[in-house]
C-alpha atoms as a PDB file:
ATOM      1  CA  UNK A   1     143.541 165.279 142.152  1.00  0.00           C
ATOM      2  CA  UNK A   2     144.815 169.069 142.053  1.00  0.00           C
ATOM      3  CA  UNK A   3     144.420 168.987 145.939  1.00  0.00           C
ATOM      4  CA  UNK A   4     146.706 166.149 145.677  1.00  0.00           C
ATOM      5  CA  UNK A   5     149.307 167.582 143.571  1.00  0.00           C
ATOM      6  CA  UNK A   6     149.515 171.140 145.161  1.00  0.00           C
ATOM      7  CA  UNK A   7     150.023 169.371 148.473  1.00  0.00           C
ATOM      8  CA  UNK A   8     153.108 166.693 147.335  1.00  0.00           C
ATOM      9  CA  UNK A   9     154.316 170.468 145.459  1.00  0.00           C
ATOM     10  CA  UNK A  10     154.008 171.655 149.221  1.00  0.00           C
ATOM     11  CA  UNK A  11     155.215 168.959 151.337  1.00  0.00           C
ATOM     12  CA  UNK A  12     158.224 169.030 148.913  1.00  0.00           C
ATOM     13  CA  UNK A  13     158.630 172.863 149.449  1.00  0.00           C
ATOM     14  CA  UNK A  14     158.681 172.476 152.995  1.00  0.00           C
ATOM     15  CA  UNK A  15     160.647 169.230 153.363  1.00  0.00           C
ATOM     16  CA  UNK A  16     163.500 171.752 151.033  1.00  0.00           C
ATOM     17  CA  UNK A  17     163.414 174.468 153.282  1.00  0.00           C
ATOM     18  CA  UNK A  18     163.264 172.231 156.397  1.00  0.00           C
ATOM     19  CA  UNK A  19     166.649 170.979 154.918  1.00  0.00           C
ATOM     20  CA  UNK A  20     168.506 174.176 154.019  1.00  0.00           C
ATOM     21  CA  UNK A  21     168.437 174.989 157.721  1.00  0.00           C
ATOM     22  CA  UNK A  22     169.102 172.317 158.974  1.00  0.00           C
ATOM     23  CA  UNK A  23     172.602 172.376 156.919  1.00  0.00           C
ATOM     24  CA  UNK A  24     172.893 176.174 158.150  1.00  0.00           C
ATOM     25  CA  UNK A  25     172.857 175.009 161.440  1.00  0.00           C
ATOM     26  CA  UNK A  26     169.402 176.621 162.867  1.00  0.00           C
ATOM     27  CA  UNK A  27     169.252 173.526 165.005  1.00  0.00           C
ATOM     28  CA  UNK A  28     171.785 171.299 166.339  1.00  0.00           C
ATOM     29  CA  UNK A  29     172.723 168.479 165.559  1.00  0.00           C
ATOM     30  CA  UNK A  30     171.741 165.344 167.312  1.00  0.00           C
ATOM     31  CA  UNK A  31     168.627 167.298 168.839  1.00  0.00           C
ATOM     32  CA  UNK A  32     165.249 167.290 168.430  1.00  0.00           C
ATOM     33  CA  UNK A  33     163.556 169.621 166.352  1.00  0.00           C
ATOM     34  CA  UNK A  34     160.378 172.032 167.523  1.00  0.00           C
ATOM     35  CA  UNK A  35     157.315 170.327 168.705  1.00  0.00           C
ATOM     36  CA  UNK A  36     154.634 170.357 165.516  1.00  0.00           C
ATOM     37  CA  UNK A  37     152.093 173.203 166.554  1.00  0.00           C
ATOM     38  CA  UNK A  38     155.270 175.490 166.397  1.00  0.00           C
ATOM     39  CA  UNK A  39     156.034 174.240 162.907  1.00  0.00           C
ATOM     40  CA  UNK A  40     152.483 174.276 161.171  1.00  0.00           C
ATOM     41  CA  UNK A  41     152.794 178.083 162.484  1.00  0.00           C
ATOM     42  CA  UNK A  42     155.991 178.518 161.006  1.00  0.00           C
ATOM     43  CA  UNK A  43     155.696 177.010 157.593  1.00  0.00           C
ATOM     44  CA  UNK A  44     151.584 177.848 157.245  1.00  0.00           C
ATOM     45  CA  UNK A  45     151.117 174.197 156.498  1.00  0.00           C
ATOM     46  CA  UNK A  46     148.765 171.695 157.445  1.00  0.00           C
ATOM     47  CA  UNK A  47     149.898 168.917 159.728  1.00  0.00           C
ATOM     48  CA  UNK A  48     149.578 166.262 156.863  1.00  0.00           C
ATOM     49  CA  UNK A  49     151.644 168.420 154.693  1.00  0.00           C
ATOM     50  CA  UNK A  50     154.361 169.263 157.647  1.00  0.00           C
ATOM     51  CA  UNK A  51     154.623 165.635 158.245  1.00  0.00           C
ATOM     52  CA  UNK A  52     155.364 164.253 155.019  1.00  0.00           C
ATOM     53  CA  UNK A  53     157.748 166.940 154.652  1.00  0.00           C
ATOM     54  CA  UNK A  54     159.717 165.383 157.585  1.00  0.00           C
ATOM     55  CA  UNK A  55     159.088 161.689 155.785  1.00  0.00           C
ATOM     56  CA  UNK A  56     160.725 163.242 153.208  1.00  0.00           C
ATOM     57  CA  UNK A  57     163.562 163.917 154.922  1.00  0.00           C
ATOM     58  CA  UNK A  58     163.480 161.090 157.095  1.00  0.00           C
ATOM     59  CA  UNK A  59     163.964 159.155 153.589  1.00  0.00           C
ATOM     60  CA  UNK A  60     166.854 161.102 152.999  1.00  0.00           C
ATOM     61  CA  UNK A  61     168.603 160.370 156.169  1.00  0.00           C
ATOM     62  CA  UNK A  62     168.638 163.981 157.444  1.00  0.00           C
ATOM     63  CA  UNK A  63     166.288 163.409 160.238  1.00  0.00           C
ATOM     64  CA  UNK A  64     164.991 160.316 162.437  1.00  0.00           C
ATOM     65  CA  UNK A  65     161.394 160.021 163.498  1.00  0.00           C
ATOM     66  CA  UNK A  66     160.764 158.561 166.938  1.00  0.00           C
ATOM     67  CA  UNK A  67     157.612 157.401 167.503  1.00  0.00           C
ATOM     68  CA  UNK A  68     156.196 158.985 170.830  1.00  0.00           C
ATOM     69  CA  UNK A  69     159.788 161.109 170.650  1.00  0.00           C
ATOM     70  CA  UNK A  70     159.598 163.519 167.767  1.00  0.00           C
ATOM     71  CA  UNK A  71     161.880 163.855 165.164  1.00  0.00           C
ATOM     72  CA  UNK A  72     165.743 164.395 165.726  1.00  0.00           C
ATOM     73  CA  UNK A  73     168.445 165.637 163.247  1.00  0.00           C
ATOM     74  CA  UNK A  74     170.870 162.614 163.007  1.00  0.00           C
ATOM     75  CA  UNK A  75     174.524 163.453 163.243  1.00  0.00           C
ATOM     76  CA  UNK A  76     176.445 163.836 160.280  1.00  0.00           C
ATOM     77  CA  UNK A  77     178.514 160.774 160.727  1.00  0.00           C
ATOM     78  CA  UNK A  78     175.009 158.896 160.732  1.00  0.00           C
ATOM     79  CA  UNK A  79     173.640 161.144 157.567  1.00  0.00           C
ATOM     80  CA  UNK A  80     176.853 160.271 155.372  1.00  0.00           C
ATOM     81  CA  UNK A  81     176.691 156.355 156.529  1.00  0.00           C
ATOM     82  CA  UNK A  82     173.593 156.279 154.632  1.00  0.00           C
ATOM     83  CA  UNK A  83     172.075 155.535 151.576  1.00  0.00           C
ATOM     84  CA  UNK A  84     173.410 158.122 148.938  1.00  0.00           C
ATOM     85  CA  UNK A  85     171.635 159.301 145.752  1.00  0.00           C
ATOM     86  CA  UNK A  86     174.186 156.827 143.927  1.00  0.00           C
ATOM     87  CA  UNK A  87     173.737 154.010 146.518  1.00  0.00           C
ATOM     88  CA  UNK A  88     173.548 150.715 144.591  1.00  0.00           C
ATOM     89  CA  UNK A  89     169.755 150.391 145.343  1.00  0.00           C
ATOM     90  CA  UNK A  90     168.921 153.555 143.708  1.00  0.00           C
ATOM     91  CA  UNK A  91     168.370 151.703 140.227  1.00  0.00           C
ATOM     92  CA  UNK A  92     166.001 149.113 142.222  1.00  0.00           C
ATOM     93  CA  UNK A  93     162.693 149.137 141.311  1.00  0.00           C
ATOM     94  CA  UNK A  94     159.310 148.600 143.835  1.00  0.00           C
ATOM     95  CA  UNK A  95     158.853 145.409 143.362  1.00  0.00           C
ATOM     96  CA  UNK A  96     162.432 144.352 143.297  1.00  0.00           C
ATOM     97  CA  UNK A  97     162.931 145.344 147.093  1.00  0.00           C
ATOM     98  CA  UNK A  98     159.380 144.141 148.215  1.00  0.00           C
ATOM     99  CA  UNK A  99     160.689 140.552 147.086  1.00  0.00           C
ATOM    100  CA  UNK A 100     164.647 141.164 148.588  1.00  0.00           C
ATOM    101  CA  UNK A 101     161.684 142.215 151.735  1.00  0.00           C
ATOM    102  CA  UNK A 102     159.547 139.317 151.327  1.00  0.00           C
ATOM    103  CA  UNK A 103     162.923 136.778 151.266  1.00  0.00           C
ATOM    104  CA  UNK A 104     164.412 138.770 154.364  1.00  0.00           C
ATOM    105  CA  UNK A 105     161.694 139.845 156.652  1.00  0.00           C
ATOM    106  CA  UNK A 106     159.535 136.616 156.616  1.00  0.00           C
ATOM    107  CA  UNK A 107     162.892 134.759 158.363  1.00  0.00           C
ATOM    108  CA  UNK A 108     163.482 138.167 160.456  1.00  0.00           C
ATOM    109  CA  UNK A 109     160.178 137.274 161.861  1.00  0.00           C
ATOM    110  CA  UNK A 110     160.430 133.608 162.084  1.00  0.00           C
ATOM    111  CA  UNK A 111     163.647 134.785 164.455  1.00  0.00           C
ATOM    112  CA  UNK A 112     161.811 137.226 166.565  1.00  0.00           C
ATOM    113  CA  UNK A 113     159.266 134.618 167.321  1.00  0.00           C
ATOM    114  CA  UNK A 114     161.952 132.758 169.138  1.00  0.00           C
ATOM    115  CA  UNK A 115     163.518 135.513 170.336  1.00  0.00           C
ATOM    116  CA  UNK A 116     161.173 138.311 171.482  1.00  0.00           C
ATOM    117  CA  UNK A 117     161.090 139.759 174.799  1.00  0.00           C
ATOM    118  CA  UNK A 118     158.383 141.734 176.309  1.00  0.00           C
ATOM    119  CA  UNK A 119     159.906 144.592 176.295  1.00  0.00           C
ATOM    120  CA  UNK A 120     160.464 143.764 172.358  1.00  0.00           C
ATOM    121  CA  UNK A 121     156.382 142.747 172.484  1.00  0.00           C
ATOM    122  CA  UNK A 122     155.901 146.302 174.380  1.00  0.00           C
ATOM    123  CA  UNK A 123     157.368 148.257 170.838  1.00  0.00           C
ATOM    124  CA  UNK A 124     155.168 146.005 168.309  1.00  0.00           C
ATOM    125  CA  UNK A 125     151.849 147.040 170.164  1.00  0.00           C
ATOM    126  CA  UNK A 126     152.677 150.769 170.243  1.00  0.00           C
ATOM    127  CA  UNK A 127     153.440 150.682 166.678  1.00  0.00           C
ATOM    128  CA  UNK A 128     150.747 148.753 166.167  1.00  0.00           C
ATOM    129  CA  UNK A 129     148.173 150.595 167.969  1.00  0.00           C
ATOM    130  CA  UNK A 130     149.687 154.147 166.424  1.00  0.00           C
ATOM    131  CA  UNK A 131     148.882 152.181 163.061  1.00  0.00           C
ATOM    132  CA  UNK A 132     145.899 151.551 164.304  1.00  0.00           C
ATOM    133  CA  UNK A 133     144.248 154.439 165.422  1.00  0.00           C
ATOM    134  CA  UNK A 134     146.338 156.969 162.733  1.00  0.00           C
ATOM    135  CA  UNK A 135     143.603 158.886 160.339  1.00  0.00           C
ATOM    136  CA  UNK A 136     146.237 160.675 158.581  1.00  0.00           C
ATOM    137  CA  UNK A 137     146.654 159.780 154.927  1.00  0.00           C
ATOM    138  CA  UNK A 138     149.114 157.131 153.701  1.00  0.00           C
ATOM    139  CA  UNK A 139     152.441 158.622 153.761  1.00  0.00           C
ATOM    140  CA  UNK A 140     152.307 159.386 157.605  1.00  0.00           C
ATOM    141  CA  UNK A 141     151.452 155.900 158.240  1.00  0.00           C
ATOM    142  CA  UNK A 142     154.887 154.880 157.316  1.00  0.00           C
ATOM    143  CA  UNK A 143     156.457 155.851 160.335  1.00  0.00           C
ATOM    144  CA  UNK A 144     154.484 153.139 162.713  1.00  0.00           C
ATOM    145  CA  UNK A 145     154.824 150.938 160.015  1.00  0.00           C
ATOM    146  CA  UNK A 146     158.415 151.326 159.889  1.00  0.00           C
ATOM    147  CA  UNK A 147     158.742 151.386 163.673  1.00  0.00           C
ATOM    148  CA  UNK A 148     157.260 147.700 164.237  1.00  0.00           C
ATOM    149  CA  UNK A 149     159.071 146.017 161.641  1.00  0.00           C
ATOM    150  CA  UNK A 150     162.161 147.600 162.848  1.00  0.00           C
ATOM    151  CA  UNK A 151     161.213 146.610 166.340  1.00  0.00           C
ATOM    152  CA  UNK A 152     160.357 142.834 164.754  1.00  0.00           C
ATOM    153  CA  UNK A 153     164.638 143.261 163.721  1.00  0.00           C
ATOM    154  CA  UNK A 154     165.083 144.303 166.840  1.00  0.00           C
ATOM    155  CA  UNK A 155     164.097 141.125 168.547  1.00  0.00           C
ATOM    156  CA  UNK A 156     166.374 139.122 167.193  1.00  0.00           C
ATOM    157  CA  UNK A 157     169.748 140.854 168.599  1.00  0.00           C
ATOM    158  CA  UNK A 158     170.729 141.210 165.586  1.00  0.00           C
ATOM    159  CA  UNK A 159     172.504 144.323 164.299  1.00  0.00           C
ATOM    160  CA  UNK A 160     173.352 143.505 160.851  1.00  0.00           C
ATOM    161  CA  UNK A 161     169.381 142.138 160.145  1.00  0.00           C
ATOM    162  CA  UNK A 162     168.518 145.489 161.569  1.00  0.00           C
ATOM    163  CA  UNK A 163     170.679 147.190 159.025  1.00  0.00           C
ATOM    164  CA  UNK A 164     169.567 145.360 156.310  1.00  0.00           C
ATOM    165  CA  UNK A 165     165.496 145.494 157.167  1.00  0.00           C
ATOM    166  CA  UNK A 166     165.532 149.627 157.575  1.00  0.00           C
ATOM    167  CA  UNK A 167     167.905 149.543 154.167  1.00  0.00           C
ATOM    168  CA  UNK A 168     166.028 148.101 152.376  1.00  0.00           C
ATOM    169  CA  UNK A 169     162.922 149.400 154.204  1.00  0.00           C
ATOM    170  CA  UNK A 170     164.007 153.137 153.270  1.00  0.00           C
ATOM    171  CA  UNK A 171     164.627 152.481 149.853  1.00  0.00           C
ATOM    172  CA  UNK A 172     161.043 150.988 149.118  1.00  0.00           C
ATOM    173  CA  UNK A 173     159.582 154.482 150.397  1.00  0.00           C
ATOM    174  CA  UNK A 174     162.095 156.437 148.316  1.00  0.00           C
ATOM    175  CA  UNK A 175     161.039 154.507 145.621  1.00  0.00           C
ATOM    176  CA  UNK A 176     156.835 154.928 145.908  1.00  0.00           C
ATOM    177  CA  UNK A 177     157.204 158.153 148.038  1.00  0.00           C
ATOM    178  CA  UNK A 178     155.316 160.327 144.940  1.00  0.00           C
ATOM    179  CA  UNK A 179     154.215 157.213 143.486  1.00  0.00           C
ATOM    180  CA  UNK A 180     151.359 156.445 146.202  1.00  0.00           C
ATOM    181  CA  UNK A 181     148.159 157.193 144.604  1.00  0.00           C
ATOM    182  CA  UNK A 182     144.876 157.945 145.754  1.00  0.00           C
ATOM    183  CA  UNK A 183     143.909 154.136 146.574  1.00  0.00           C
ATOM    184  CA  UNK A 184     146.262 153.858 149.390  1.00  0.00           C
ATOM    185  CA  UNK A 185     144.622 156.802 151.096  1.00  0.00           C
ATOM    186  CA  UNK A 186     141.172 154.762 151.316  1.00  0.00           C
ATOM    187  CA  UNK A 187     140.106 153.305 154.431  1.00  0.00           C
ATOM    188  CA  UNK A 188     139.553 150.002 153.758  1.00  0.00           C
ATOM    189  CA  UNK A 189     143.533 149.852 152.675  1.00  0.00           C
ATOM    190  CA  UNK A 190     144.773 151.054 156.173  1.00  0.00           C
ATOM    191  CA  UNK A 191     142.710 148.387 158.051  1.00  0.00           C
ATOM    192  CA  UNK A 192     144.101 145.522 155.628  1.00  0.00           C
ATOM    193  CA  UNK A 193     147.387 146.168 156.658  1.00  0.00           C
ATOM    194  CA  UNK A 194     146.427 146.753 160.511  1.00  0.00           C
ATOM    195  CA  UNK A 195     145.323 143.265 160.342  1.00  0.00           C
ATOM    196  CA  UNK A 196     148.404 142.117 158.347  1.00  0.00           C
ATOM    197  CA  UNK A 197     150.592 143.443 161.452  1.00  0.00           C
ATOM    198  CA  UNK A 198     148.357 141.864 164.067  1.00  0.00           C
ATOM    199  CA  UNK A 199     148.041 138.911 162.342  1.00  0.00           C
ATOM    200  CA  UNK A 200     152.341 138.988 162.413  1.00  0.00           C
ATOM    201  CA  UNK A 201     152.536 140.297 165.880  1.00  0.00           C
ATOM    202  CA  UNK A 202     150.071 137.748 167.456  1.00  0.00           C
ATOM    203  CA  UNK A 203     152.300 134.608 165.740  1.00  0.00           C
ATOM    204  CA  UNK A 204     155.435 136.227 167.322  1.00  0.00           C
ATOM    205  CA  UNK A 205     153.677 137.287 170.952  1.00  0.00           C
ATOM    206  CA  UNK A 206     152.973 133.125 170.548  1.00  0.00           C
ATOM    207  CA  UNK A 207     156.684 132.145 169.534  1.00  0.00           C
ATOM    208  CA  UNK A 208     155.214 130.829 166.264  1.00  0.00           C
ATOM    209  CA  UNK A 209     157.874 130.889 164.230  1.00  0.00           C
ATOM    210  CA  UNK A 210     156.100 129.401 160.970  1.00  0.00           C
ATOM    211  CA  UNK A 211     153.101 131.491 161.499  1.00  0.00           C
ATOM    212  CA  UNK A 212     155.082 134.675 161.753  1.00  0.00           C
ATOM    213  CA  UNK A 213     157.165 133.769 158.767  1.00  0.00           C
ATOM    214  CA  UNK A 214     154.089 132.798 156.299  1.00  0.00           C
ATOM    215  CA  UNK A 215     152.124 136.258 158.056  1.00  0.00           C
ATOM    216  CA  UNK A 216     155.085 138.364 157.299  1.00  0.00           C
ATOM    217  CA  UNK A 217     154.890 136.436 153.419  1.00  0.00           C
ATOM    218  CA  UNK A 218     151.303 136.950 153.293  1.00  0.00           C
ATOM    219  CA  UNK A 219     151.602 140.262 154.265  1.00  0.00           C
ATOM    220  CA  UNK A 220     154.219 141.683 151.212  1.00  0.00           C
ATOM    221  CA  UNK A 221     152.438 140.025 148.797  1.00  0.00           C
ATOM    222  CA  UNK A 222     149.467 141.888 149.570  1.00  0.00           C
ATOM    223  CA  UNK A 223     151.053 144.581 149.203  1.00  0.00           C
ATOM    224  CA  UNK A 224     152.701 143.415 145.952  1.00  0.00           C
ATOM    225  CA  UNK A 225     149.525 143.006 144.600  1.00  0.00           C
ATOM    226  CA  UNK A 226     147.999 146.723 145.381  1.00  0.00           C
ATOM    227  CA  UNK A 227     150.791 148.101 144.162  1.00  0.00           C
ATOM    228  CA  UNK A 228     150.211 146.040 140.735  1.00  0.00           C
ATOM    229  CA  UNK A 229     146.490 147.447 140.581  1.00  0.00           C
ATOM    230  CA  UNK A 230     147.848 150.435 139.837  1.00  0.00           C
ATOM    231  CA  UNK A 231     151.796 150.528 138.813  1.00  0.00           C
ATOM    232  CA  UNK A 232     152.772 149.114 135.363  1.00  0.00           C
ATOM    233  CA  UNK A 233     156.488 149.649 136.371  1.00  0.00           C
ATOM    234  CA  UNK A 234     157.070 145.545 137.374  1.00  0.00           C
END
């Protein structure tokens, strides 16, 4: 447990110096930042630590993770388009936006099931199979988990559903990014949700609109209830 604290001090350290220069302007805007060998050296940090430092700041809208890309400092335009500290979904608590999720996504999905093209099939699996074969703790698992339900969005050609999924997707994390706690790191909890994604992927690779609907439900309230078995805050 004082492992665990001394890194989320770290990660936070990091993820604040990351940030002040970025805003001095050490790197561009709009470009990619240093690979992550170059930044472990940098900072001293593991690579657990350097990447939920970027999470972080991913949450915050300073930077953009790419899956198989790297991570890229959005453009201010982007950065101030986003959710602010005072956005209305701020005072939203965990389990308010995993049921504004469970409402949305499950009829995002029923969509993409009708709508999917490979190419859309093509961005499920590699977020899937990241998911997959990821042994880094919880927290870096949300960027393939974020990537295939944005690609699910995707699918359907529609840019405001995409808007509203990654909304509200950002402000779950911000809202359980220090709140994970030791039980999401196990094993067992990482291949749940793997097959909660396949079991969504393979209704919408089979235009089963239903299925993918009631696998995207089943899915979030899993996830509702782990979060209950160890959060009071309902």
């Amino acid at each position: 447990m004082a492992l665990e604290t001394e890194n989320v001090r770290r990660f936070r350290q990091v993820a604040a110096q990351l940030e002040e220069l970025i805003e001095n302007g050490q790197w561009a805007l709009g470009t990619r930042l240093p690979g992550e060998r170059e930044m472990i050296k940098r900072f001293e940090v593991s690579r657990t630590v350097l990447r939920e430092a970027l999470i972080l700041l991913e949450l915050k809208g300073i930077v953009e993770i790419r899956v198989g890309s790297g991570t890229f400092i959005r453009q201010k335009s982007l950065r101030d388009a986003g959710m602010s500290d005072s956005g209305p979904l701020d005072s939203a608590k965990p389990f308010d936006l995993l049921l504004a999720r469970r409402l949305v996504e499950s009829e995002v999905a029923r969509l993409a099931a009708l709508t999917a093209t490979p190419d859309d099939l093509k961005k499920m699996q590699v977020a899937l199979t990241q998911m997959e074969t990821d042994t880094e703790p919880f927290m870096h698992r949300h960027i393939s988990d974020k990537a295939f339900h944005l690609a699910i969005a995707e699918a359907t050609r529609n840019p405001a559903l995409v808007f509203v999924v990654a909304t509200y997707w950002d402000a779950y994390r911000k809202c359980i990014v220090e709140g994970a706690s030791v039980i999401a790191r196990r094993p067992e909890n990482r291949d749940r949700a793997v097959a909660d994604h396949k079991a969504i992927y393979m209704c919408i690779a089979a235009k089963d609109g239903a299925g993918a609907a009631a696998a995207m439900q089943a899915h979030l309230d899993r996830v509702s209830r782990f979060l209950s078995s160890f959060s009071t805050d309902a």
